[in-house]
C-alpha atoms as a PDB file:
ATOM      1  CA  UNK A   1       4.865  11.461  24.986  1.00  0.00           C
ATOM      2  CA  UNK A   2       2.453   9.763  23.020  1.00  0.00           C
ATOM      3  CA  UNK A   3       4.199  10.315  19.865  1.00  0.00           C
ATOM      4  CA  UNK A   4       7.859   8.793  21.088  1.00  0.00           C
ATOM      5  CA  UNK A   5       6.191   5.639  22.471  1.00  0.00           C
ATOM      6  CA  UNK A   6       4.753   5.245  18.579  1.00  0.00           C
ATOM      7  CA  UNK A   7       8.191   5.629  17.331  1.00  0.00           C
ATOM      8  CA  UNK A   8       9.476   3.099  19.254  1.00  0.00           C
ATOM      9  CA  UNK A   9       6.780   0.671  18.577  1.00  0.00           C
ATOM     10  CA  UNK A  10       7.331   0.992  14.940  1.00  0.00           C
ATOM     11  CA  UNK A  11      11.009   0.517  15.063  1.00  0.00           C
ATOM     12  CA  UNK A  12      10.138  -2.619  17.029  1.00  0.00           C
ATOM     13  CA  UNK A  13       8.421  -4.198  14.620  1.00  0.00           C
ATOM     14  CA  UNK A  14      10.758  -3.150  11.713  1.00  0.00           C
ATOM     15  CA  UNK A  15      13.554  -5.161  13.078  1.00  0.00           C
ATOM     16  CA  UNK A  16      11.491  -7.877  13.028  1.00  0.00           C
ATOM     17  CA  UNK A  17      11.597 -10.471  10.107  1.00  0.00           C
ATOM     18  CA  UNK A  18       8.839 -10.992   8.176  1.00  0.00           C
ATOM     19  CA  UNK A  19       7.676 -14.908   9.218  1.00  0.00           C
ATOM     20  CA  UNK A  20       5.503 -17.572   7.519  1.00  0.00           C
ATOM     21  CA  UNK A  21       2.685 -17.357   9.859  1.00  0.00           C
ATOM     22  CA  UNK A  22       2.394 -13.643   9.626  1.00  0.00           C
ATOM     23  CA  UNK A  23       2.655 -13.743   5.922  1.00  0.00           C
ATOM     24  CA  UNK A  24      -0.378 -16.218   5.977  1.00  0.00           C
ATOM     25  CA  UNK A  25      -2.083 -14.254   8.059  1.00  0.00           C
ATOM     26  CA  UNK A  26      -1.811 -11.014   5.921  1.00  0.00           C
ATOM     27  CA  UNK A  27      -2.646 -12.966   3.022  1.00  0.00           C
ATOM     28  CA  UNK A  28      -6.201 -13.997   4.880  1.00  0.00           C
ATOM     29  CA  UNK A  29      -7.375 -10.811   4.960  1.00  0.00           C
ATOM     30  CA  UNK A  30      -6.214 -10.280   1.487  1.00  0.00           C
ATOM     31  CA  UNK A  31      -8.116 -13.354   0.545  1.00  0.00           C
ATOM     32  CA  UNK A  32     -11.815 -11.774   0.014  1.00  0.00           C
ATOM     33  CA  UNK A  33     -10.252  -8.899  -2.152  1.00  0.00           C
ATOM     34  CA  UNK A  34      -7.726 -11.638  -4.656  1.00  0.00           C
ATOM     35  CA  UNK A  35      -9.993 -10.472  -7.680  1.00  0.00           C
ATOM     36  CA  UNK A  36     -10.057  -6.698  -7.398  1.00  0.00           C
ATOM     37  CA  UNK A  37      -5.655  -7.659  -5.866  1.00  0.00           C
ATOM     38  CA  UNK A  38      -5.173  -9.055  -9.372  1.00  0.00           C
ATOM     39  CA  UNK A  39      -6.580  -7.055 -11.292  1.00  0.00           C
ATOM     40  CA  UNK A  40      -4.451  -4.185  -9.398  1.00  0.00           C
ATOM     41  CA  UNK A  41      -1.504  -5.627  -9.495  1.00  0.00           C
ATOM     42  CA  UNK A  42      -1.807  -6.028 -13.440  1.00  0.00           C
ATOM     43  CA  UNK A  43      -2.863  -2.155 -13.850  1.00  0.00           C
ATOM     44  CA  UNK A  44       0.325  -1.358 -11.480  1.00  0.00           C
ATOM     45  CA  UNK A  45       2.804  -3.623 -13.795  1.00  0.00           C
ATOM     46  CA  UNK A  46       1.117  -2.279 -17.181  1.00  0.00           C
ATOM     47  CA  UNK A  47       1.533   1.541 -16.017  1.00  0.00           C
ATOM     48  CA  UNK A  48       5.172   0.708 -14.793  1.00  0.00           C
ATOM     49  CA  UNK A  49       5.518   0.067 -18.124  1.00  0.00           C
ATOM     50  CA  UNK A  50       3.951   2.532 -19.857  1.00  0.00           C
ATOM     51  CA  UNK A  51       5.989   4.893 -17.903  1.00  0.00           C
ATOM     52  CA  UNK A  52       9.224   3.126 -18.400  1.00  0.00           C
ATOM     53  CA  UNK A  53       8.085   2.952 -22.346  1.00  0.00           C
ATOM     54  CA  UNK A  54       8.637   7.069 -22.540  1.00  0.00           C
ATOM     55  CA  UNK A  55      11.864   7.712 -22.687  1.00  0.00           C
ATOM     56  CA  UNK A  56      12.505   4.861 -24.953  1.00  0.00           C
ATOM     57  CA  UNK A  57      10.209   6.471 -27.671  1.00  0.00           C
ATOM     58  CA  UNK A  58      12.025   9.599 -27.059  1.00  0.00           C
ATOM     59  CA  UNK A  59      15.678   7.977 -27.765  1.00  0.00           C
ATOM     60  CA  UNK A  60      13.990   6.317 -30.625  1.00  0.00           C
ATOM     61  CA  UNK A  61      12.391   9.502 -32.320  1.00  0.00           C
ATOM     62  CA  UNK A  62      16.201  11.021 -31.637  1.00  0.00           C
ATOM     63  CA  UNK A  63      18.127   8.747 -32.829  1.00  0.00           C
ATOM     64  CA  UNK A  64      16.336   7.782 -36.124  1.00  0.00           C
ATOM     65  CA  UNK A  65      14.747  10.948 -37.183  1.00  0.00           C
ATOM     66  CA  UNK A  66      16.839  13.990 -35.772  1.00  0.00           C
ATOM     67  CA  UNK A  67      20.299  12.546 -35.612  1.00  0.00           C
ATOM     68  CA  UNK A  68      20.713  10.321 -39.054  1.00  0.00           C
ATOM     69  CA  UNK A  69      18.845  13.254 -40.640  1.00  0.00           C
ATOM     70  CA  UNK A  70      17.665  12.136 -44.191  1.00  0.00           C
ATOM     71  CA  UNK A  71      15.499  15.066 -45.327  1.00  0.00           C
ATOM     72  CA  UNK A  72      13.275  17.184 -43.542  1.00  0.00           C
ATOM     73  CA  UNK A  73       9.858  15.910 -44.620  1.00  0.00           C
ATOM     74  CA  UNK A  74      11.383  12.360 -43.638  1.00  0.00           C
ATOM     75  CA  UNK A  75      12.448  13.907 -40.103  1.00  0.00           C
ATOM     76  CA  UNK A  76       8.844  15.836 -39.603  1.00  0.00           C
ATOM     77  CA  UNK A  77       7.143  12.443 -40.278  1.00  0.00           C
ATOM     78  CA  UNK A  78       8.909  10.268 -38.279  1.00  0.00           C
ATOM     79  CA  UNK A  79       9.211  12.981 -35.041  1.00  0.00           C
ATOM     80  CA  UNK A  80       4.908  13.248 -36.133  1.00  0.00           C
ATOM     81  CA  UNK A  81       4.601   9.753 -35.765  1.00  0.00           C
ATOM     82  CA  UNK A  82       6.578   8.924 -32.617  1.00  0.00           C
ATOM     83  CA  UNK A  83       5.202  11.839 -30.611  1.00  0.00           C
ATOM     84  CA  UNK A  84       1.677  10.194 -31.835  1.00  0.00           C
ATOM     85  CA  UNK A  85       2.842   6.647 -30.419  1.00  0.00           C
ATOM     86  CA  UNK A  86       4.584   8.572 -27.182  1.00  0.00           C
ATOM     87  CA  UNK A  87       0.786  10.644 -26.618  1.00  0.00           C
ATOM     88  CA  UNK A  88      -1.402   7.448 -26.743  1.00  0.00           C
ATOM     89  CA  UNK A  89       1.237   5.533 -24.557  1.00  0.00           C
ATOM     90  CA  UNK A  90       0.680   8.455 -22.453  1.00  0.00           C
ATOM     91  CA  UNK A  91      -2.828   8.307 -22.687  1.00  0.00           C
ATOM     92  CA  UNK A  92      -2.919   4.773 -21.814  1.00  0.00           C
ATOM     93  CA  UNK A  93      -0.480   4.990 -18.436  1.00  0.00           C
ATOM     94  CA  UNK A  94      -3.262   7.370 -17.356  1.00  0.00           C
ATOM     95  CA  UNK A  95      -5.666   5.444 -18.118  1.00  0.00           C
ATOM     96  CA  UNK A  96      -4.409   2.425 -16.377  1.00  0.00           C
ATOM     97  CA  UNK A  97      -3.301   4.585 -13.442  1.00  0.00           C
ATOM     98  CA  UNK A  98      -6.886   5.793 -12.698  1.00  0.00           C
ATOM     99  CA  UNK A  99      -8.303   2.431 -13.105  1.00  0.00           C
ATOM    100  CA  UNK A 100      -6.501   1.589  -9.948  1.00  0.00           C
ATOM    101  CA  UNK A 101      -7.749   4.081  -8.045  1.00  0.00           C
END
């Protein structure tokens, strides 16, 4: 029975609308923690990033080097150097991901 009267105190409080004073009250306890908040945030937008970065260097290595094919040395180098750029942007999302653990 325990578990129903949960359920029904969480969907109380979703239907209720975020207000100023609760807001300011969550952001008190956030207070002591701004620096180590910041620098989280940051680490979360920078990975989002690097993640959202991928497929771009993917299209790019595509559509210069594989589909407007010039020569195959010229192909190799560019696919060599955009799979270099797409492993250290990899690299780097980790990075940044455990950072905010």
């Amino acid at each position: 029975m325990a578990a129903k009267d949960d359920i029904l105190l969480e969907e109380s409080f979703e239907q209720r609308p975020l207000t100023r004073a609760t807001f300011l009250r969550l952001l008190g306890f956030v207070r002591p923690y701004r620096r180590t908040f910041q620098f989280n945030l940051l680490f979360t937008l920078l990975a989002t990033l690097s993640q959202l970065l991928g497929p771009k260097f993917i299209q790019i290595g595509i559509d210069r080097y594989l589909t407007n094919f010039a020569g195959a040395e010229a192909a190799f180098h560019g696919i060599l150097v955009i799979s270099l750029i797409y492993l250290g942007n990899l690299l780097v999302g980790w990075w940044l991901l455990r950072q905010k653990s």
